[in-house]
Protein backbone atom coordinates (compact mmCIF):
# COMPACT_ATOMS: atom_id res chain seq x y z
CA UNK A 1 -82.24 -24.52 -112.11
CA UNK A 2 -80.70 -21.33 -109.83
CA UNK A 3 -78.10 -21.98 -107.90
CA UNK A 4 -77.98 -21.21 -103.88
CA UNK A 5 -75.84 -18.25 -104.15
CA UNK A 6 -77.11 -16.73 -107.24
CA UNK A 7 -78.93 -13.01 -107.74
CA UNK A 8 -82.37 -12.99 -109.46
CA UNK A 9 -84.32 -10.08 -110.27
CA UNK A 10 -88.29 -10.79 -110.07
CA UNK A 11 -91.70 -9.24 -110.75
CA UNK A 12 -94.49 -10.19 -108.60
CA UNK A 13 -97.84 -9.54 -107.60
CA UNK A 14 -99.27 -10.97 -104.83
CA UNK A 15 -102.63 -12.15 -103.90
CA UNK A 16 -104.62 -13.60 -101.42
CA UNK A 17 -107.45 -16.40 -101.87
CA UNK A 18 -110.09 -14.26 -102.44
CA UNK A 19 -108.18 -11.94 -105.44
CA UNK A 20 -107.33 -8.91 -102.87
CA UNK A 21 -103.60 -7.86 -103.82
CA UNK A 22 -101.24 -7.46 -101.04
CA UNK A 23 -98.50 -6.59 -102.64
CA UNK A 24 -97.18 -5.83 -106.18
CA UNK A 25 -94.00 -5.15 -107.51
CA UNK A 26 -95.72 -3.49 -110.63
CA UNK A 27 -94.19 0.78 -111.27
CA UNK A 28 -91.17 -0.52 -108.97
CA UNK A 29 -87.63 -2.25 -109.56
CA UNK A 30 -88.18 -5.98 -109.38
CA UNK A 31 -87.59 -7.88 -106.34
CA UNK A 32 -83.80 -8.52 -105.79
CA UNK A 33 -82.40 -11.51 -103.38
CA UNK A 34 -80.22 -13.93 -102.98
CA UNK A 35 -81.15 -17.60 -103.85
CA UNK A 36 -80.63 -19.47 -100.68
CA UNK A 37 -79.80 -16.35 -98.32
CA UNK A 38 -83.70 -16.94 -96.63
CA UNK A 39 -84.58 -13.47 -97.95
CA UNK A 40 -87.91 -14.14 -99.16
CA UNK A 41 -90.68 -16.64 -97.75
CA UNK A 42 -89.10 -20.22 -98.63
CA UNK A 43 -92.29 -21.22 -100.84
CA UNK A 44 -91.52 -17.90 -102.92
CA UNK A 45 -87.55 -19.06 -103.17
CA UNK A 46 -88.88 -22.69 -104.29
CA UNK A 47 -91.40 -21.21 -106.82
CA UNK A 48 -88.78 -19.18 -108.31
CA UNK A 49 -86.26 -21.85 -108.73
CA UNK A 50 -86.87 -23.44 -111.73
CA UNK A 51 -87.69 -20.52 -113.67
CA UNK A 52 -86.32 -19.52 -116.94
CA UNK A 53 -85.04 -15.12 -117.81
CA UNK A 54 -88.45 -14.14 -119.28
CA UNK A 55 -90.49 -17.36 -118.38
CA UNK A 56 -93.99 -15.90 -116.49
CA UNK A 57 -95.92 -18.18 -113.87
CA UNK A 58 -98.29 -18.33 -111.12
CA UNK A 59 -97.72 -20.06 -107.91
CA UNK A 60 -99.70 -20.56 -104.93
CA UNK A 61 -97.84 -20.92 -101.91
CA UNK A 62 -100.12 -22.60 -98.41
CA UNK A 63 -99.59 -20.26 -94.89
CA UNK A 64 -96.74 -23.00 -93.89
CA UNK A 65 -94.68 -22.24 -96.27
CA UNK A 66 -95.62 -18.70 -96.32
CA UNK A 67 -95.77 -16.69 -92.83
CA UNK A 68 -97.09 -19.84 -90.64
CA UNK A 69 -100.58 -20.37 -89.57
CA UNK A 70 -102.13 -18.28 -87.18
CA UNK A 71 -100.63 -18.75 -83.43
CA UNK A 72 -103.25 -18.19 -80.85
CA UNK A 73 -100.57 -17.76 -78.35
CA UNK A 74 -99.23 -14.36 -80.23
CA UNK A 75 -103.04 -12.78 -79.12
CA UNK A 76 -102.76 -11.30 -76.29
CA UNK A 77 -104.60 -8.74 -73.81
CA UNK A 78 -103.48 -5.85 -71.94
CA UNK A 79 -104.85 -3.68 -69.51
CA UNK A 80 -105.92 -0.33 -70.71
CA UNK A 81 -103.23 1.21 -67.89
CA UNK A 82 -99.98 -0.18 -69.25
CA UNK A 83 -100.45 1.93 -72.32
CA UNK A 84 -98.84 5.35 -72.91
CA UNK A 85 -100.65 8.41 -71.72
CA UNK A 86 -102.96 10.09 -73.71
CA UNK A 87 -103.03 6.90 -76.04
CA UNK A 88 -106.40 6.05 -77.67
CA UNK A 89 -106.47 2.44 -79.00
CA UNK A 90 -108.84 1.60 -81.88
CA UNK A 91 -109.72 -1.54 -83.65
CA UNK A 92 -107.30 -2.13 -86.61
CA UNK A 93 -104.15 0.30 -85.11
CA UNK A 94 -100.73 -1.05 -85.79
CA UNK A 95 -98.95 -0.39 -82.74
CA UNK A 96 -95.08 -1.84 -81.60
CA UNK A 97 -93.81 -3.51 -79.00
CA UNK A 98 -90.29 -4.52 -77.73
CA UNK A 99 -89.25 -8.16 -78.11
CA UNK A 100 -87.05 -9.68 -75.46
CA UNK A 101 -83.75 -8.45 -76.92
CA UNK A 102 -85.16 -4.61 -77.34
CA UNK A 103 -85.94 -5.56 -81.43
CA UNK A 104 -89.05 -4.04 -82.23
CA UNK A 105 -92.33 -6.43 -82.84
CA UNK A 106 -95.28 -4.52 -84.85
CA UNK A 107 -98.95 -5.65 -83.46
CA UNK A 108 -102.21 -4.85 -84.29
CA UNK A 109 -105.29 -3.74 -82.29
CA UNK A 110 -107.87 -6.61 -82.72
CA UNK A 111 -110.04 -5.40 -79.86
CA UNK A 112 -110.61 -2.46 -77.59
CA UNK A 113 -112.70 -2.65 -73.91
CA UNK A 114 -113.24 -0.44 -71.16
CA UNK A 115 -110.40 -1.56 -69.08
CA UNK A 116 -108.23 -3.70 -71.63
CA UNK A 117 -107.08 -4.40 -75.26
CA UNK A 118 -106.39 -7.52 -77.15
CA UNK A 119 -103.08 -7.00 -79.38
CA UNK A 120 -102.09 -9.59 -82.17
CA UNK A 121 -98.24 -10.52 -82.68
CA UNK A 122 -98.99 -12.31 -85.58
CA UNK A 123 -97.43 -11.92 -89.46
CA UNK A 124 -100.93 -9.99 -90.87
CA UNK A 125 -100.60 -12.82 -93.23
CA UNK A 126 -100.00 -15.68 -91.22
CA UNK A 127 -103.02 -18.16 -91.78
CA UNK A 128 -102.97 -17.00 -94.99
CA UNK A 129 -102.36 -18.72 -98.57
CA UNK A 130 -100.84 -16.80 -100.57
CA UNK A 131 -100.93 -16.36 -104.41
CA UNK A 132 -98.11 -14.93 -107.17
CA UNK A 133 -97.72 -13.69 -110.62
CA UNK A 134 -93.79 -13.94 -111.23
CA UNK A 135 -92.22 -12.96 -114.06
CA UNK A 136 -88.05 -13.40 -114.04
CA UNK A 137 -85.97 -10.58 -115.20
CA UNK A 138 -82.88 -11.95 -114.56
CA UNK A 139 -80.50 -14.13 -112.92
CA UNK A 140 -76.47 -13.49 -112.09
């Protein structure tokens, strides 16, 4: 078992439910955190945990224990006027906004109208199960 505390190197390649990749470690360092330190999602930190240097797995973690299921109250719609100058808004753009502490909040375009847009706050995989290959490099 890792310990709290404890370095592990990882390999990973993630996946959603329907096989597209979102992310792969693969031509990169492995992953480095801290067990414990809530660096990675926790399902990811419990998946890892019993692992073995060398041992290879697959582990399928559900949106709660991922990035959290979809909040409806993160979608939210602005009027067209509030937006920079000169700013054309598509479908799909990844824009950011300023939290209430000034930290910066990245949200997507999910809709563009005549006078407004609709912006989503949410994790782009929140909702989402997610799927990993891991393979364990090594643990200090």
């Amino acid at each position: 078992m890792i310990e709290n505390g404890q370095k592990v190197k990882i390999h990973y390649t993630g996946t959603l439910d329907d096989g597209s990749q979102f992310d792969s470690s693969a031509g990169r360092a492995p992953l480095e955190f801290e067990m414990g330190a809530g660096m990675v999602i926790p399902g990811f930190e419990k998946g890892v945990a019993d692992m073995a240097v060398g041992e290879k797995k697959t582990i399928n973690i559900p949106a709660a224990e991922a990035y959290g299921e979809k909040r409806e109250d993160l979608v939210m719609q602005f009027d067209r006027s509030q937006l920079p100058e000169g700013m054309e808004p598509e479908t799909g753009m990844m824009l950011q906004m300023q939290g209430p502490q000034g930290q910066p909040i990245p949200v997507t375009v999910t809709a563009v109208a005549e006078e407004s847009i609709t912006i989503d706050a949410n994790h782009q995989l929140a909702g989402k199960n997610l799927n990993f290959e891991l393979e364990l490099v090594s643990v200090d």
